[in-house]
PDB file of N, CA and C in Angstrom:
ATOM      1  N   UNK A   1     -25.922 -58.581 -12.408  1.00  0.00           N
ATOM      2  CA  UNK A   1     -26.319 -59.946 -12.249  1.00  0.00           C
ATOM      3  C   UNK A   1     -27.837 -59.962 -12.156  1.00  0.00           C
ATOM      4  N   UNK A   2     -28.395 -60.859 -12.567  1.00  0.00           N
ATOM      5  CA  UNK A   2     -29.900 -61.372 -12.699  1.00  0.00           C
ATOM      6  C   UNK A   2     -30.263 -62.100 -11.650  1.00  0.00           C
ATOM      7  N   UNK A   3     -31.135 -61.520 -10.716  1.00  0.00           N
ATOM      8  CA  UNK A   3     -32.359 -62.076  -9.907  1.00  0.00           C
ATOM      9  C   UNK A   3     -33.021 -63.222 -10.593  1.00  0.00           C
ATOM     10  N   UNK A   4     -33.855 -64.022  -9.784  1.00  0.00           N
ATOM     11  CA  UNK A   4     -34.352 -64.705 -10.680  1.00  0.00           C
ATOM     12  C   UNK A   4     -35.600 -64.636 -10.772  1.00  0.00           C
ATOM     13  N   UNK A   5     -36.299 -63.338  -9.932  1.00  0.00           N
ATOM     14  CA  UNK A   5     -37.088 -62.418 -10.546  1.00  0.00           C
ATOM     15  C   UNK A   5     -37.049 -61.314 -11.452  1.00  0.00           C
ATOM     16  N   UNK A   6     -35.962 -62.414 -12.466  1.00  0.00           N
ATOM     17  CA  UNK A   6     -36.015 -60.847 -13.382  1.00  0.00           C
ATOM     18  C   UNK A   6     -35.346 -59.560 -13.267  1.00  0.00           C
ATOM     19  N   UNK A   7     -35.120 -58.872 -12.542  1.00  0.00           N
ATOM     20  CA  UNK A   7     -34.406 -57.599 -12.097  1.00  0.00           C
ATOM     21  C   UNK A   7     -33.113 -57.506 -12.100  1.00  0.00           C
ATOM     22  N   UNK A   8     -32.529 -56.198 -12.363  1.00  0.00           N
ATOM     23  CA  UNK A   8     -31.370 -56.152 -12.724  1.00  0.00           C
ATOM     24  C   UNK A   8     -30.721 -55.129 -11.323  1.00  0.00           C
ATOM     25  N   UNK A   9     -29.574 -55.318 -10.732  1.00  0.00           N
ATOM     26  CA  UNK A   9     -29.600 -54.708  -9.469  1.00  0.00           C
ATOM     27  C   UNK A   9     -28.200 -54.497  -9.955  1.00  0.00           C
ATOM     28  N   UNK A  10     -27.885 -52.673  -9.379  1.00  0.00           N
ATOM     29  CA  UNK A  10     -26.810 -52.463 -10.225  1.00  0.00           C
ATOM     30  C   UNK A  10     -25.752 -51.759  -8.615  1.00  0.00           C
ATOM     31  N   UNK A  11     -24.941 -51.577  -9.020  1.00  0.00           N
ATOM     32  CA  UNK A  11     -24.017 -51.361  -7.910  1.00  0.00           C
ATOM     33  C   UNK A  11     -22.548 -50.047  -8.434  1.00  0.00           C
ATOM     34  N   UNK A  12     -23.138 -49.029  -7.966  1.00  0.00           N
ATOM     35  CA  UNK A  12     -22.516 -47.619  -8.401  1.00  0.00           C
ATOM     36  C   UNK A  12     -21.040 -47.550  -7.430  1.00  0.00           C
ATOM     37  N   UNK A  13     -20.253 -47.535  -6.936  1.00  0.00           N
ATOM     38  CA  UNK A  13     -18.910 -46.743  -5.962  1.00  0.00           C
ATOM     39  C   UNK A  13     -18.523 -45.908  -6.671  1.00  0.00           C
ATOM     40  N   UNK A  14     -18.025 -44.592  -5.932  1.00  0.00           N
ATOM     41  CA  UNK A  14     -17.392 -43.658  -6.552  1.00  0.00           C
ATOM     42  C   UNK A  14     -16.725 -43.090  -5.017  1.00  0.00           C
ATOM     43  N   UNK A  15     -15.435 -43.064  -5.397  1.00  0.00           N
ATOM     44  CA  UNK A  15     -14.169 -42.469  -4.453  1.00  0.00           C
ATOM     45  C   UNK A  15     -13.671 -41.826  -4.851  1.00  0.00           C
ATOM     46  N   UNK A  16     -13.753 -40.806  -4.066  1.00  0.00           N
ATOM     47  CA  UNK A  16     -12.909 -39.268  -3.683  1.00  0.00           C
ATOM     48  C   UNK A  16     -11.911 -39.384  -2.655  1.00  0.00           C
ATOM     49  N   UNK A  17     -10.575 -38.694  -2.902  1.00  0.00           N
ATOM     50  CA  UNK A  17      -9.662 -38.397  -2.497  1.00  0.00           C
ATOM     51  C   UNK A  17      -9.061 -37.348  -2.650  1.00  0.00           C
ATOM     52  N   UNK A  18      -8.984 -37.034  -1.595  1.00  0.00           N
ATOM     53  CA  UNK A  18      -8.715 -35.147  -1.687  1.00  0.00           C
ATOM     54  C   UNK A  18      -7.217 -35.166  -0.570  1.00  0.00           C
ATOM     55  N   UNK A  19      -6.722 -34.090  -0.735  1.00  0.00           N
ATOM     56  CA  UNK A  19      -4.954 -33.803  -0.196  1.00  0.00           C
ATOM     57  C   UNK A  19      -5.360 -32.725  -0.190  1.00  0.00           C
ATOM     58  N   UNK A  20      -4.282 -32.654   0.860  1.00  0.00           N
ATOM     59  CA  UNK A  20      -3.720 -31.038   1.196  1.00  0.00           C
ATOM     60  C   UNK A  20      -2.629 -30.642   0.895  1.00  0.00           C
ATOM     61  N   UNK A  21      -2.377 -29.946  -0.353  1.00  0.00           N
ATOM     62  CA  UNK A  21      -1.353 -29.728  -1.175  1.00  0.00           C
ATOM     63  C   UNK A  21      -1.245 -28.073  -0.823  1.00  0.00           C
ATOM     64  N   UNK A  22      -2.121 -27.256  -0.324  1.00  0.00           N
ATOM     65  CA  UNK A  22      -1.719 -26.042  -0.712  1.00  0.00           C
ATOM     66  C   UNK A  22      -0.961 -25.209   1.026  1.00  0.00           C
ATOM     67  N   UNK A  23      -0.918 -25.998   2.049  1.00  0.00           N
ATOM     68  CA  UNK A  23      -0.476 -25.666   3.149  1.00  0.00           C
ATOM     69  C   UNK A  23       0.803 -24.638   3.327  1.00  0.00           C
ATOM     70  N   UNK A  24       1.983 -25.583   2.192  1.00  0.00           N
ATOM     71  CA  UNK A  24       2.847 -24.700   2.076  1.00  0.00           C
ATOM     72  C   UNK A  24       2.957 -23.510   1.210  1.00  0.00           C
ATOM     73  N   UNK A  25       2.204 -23.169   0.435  1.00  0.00           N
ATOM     74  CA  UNK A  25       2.261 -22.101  -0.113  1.00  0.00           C
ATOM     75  C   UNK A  25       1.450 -21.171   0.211  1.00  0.00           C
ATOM     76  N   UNK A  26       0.833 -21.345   1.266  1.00  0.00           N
ATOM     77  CA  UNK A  26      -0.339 -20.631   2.064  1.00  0.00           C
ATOM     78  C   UNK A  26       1.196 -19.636   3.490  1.00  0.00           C
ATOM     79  N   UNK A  27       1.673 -20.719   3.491  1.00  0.00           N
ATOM     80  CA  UNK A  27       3.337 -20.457   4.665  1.00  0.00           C
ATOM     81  C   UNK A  27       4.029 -19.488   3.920  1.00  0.00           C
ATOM     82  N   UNK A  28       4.166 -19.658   3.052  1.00  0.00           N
ATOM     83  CA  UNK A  28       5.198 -19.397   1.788  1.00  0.00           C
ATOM     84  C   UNK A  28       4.852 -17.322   1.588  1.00  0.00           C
ATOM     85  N   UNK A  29       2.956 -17.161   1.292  1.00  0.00           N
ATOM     86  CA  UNK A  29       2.694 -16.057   1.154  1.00  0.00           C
ATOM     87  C   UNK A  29       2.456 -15.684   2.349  1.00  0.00           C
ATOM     88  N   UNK A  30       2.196 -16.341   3.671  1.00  0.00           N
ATOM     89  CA  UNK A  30       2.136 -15.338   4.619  1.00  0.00           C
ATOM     90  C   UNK A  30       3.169 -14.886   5.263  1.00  0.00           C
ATOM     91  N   UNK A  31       4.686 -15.370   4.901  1.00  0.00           N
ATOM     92  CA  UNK A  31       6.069 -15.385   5.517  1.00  0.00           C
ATOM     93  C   UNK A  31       6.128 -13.987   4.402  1.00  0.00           C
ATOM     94  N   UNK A  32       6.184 -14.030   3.396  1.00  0.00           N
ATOM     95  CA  UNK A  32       6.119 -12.840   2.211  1.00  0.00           C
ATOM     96  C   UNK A  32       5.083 -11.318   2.845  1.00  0.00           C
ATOM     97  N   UNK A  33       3.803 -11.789   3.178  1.00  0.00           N
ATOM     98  CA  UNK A  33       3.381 -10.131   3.838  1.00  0.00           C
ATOM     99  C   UNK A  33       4.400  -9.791   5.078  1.00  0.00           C
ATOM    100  N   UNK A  34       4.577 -10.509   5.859  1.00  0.00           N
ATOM    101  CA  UNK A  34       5.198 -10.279   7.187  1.00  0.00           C
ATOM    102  C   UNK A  34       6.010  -9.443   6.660  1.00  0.00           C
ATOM    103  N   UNK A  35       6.802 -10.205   5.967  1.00  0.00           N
ATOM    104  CA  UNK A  35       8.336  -9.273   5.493  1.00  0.00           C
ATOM    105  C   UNK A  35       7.963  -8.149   4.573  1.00  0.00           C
ATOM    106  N   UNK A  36       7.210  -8.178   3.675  1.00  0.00           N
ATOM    107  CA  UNK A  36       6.309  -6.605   3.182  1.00  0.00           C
ATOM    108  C   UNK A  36       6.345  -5.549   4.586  1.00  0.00           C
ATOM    109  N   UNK A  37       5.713  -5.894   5.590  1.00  0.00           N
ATOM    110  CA  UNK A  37       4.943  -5.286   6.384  1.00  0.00           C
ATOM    111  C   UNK A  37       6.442  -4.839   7.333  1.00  0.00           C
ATOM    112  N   UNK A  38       6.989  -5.289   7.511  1.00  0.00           N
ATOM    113  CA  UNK A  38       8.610  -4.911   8.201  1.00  0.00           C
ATOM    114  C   UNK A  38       8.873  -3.744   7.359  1.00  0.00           C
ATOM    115  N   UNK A  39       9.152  -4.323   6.585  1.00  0.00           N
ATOM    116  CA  UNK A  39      10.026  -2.989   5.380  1.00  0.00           C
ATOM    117  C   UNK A  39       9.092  -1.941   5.008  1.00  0.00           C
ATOM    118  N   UNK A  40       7.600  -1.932   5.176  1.00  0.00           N
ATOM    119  CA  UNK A  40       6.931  -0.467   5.328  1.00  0.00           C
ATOM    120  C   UNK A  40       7.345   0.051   6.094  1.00  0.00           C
ATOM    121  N   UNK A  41       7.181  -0.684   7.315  1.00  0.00           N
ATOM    122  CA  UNK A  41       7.369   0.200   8.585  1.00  0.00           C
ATOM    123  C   UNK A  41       8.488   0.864   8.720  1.00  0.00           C
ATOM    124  N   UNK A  42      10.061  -0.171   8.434  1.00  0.00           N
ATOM    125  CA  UNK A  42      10.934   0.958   8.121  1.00  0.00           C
ATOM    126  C   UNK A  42      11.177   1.954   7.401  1.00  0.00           C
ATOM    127  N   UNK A  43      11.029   1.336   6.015  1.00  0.00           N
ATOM    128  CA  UNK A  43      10.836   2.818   5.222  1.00  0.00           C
ATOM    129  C   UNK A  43      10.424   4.142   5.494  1.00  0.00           C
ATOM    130  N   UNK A  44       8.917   3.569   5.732  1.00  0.00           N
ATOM    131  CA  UNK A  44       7.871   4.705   5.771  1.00  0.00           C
ATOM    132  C   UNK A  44       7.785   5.180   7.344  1.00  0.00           C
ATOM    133  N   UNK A  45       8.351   4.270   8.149  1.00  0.00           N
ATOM    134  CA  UNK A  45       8.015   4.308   9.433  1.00  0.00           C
ATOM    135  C   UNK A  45       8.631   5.621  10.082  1.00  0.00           C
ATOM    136  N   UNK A  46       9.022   5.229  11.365  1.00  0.00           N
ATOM    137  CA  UNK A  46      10.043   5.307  12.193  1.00  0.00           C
ATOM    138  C   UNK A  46      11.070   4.616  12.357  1.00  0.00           C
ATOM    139  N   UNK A  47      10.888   3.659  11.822  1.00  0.00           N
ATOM    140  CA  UNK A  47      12.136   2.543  11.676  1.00  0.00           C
ATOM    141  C   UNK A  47      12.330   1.670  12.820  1.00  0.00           C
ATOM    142  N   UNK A  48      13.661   1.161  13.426  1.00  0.00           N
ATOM    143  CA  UNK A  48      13.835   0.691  14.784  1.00  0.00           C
ATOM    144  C   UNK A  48      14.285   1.727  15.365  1.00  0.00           C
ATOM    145  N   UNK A  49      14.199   2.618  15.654  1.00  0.00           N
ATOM    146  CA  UNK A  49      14.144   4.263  16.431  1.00  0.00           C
ATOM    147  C   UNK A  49      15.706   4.794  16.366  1.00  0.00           C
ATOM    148  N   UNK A  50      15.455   5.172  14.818  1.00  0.00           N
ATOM    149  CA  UNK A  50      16.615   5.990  14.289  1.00  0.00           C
ATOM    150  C   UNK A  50      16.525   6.876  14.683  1.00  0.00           C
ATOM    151  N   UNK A  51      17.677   7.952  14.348  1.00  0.00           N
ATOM    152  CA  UNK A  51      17.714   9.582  15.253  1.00  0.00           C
ATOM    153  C   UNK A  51      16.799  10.308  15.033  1.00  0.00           C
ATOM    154  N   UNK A  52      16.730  10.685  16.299  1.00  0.00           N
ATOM    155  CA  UNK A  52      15.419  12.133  16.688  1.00  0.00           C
ATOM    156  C   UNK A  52      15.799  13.168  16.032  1.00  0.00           C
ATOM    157  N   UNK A  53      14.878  13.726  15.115  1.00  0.00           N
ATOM    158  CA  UNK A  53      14.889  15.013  14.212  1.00  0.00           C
ATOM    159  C   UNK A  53      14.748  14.380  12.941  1.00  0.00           C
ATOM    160  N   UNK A  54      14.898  13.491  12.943  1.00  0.00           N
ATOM    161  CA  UNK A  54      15.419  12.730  11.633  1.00  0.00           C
ATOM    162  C   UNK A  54      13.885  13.129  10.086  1.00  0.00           C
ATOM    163  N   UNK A  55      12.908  14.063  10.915  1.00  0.00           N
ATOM    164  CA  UNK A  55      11.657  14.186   9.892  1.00  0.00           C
ATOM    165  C   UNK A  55      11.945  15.875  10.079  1.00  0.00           C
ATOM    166  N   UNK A  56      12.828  16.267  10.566  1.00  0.00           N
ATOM    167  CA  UNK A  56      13.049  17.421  10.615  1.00  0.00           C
ATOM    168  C   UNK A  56      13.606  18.094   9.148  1.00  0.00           C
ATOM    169  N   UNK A  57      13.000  19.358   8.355  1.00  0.00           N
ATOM    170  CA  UNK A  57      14.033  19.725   6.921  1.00  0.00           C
ATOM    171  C   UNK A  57      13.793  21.012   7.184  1.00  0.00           C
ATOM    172  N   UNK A  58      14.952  20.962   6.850  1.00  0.00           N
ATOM    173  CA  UNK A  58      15.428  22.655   6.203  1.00  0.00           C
ATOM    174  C   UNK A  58      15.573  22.763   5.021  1.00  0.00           C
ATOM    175  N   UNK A  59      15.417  23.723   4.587  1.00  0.00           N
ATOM    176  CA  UNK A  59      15.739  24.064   3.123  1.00  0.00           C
ATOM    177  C   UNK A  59      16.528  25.938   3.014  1.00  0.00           C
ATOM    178  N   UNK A  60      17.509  26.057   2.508  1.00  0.00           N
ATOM    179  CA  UNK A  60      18.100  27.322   2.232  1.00  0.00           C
ATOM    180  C   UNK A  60      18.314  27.478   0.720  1.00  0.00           C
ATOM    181  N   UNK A  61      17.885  28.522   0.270  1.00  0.00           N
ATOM    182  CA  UNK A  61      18.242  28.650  -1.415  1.00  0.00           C
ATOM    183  C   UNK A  61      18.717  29.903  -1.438  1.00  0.00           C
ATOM    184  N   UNK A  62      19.910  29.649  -1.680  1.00  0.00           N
ATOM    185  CA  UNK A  62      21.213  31.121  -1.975  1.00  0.00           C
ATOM    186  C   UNK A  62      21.315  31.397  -3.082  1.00  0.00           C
ATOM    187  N   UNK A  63      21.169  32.768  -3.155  1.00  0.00           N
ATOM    188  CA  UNK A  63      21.522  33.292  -4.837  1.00  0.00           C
ATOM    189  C   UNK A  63      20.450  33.219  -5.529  1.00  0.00           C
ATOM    190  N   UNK A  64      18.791  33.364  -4.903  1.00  0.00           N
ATOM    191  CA  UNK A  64      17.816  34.012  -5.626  1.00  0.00           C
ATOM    192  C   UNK A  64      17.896  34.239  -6.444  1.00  0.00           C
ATOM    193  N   UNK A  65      18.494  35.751  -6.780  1.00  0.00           N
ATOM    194  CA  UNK A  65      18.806  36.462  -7.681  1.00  0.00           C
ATOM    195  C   UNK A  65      17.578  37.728  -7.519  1.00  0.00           C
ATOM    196  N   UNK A  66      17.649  38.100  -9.114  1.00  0.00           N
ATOM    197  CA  UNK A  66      16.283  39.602  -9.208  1.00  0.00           C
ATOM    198  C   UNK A  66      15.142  38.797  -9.301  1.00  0.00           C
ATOM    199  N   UNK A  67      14.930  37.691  -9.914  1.00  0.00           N
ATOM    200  CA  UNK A  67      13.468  36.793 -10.077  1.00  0.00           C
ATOM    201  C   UNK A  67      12.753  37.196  -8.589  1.00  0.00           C
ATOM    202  N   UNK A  68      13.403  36.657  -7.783  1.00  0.00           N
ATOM    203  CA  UNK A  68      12.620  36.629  -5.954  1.00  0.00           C
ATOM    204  C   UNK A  68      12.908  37.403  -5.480  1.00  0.00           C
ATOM    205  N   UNK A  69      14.138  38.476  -5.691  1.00  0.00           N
ATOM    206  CA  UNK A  69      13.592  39.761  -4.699  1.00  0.00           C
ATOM    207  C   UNK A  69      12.370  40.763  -4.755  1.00  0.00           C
ATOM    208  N   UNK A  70      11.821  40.948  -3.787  1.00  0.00           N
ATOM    209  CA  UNK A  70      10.725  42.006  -4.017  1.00  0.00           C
ATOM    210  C   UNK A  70       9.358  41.002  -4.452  1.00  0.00           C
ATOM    211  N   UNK A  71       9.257  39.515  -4.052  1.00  0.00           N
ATOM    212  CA  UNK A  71       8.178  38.879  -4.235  1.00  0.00           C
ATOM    213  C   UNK A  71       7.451  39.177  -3.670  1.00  0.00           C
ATOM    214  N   UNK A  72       7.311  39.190  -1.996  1.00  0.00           N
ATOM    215  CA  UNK A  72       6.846  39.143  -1.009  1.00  0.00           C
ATOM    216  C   UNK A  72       5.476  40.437  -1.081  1.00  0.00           C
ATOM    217  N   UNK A  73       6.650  41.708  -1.879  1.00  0.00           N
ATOM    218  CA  UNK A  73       6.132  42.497  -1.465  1.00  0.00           C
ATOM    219  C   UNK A  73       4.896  42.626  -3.001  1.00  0.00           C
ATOM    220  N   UNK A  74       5.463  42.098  -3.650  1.00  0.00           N
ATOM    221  CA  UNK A  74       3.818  42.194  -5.118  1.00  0.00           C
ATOM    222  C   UNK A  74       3.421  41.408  -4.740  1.00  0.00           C
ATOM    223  N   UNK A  75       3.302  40.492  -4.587  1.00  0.00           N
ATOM    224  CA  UNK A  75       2.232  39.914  -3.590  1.00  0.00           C
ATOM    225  C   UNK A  75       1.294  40.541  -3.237  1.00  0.00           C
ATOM    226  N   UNK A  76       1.625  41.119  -1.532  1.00  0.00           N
ATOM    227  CA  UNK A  76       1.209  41.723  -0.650  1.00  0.00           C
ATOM    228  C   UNK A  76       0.445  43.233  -1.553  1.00  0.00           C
ATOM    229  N   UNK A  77       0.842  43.728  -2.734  1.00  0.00           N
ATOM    230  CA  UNK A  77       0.226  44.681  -3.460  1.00  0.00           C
ATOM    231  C   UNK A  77      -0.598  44.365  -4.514  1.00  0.00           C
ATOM    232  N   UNK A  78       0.104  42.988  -5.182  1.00  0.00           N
ATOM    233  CA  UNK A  78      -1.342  42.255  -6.134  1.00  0.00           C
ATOM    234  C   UNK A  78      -2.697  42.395  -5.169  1.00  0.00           C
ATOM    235  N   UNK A  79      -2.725  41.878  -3.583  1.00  0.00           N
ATOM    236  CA  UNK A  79      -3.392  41.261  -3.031  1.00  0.00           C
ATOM    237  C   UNK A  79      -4.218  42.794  -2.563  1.00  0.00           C
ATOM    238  N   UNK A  80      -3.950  43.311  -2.305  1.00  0.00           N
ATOM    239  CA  UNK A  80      -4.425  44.676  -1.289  1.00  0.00           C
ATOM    240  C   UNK A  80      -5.207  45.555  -2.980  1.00  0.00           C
ATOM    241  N   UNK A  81      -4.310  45.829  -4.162  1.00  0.00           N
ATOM    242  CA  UNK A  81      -5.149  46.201  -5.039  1.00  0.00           C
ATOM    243  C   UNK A  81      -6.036  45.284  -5.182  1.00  0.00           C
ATOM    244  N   UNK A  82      -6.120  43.776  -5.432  1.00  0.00           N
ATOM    245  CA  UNK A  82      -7.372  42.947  -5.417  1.00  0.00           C
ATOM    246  C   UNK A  82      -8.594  43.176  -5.126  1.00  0.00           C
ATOM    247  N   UNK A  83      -8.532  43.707  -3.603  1.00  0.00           N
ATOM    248  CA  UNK A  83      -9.758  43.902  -2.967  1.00  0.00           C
ATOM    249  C   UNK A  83      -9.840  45.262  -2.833  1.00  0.00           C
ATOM    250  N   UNK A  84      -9.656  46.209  -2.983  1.00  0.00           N
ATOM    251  CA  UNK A  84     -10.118  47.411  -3.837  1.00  0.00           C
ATOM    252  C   UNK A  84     -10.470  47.641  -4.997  1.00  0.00           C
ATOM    253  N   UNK A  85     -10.205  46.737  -5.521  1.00  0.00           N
ATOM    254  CA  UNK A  85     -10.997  46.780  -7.145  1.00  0.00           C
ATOM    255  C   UNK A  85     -11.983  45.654  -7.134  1.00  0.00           C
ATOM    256  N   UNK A  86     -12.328  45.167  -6.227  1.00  0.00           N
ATOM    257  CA  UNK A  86     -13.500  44.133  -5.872  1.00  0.00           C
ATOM    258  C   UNK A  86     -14.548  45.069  -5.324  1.00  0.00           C
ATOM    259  N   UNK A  87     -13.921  45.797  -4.395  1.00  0.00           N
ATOM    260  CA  UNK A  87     -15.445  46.535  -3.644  1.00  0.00           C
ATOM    261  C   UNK A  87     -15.644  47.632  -4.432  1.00  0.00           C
TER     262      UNK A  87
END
């Protein structure tokens, strides 16, 4: 609109509206680590305090055979000629 000095006087609004849309999916991924973070612990854990020994292993291997008898001891003779033929 025109003054009647001439001048032109202008009139800008601009509205913003902003939401909060991401609340629940913010719930959504932190309900998701929790439950990650449970199931490490059991897995990898101790669990909810399963049986004692339970990180305990044995291992037995029967029936070698000729491959592994007498390892121990070339070994022990690789190793001892080693360092006589070093010094």
């Amino acid at each position: 609109m025109a003054h009647p000095d001439h001048t032109v006087s202008e009139r800008n609004t601009t509205t913003t509206t902003t939401t909060s849309g991401g609340s629940g999916m913010g719930f959504i991924v932190g309900a998701l680590v929790v439950i990650v973070g449970i199931l490490a612990y059991v897995v990898f854990g101790d669990g909810f305090g399963g049986a004692s020994g339970a990180n305990d292993v044995n291992i037995t291997v029967e029936g070698a055979g000729d491959a592994a008898q007498g390892a121990a001891e070339a070994v022990d003779e690789a190793v001892s000629g080693g360092a006589a033929a070093s010094e």
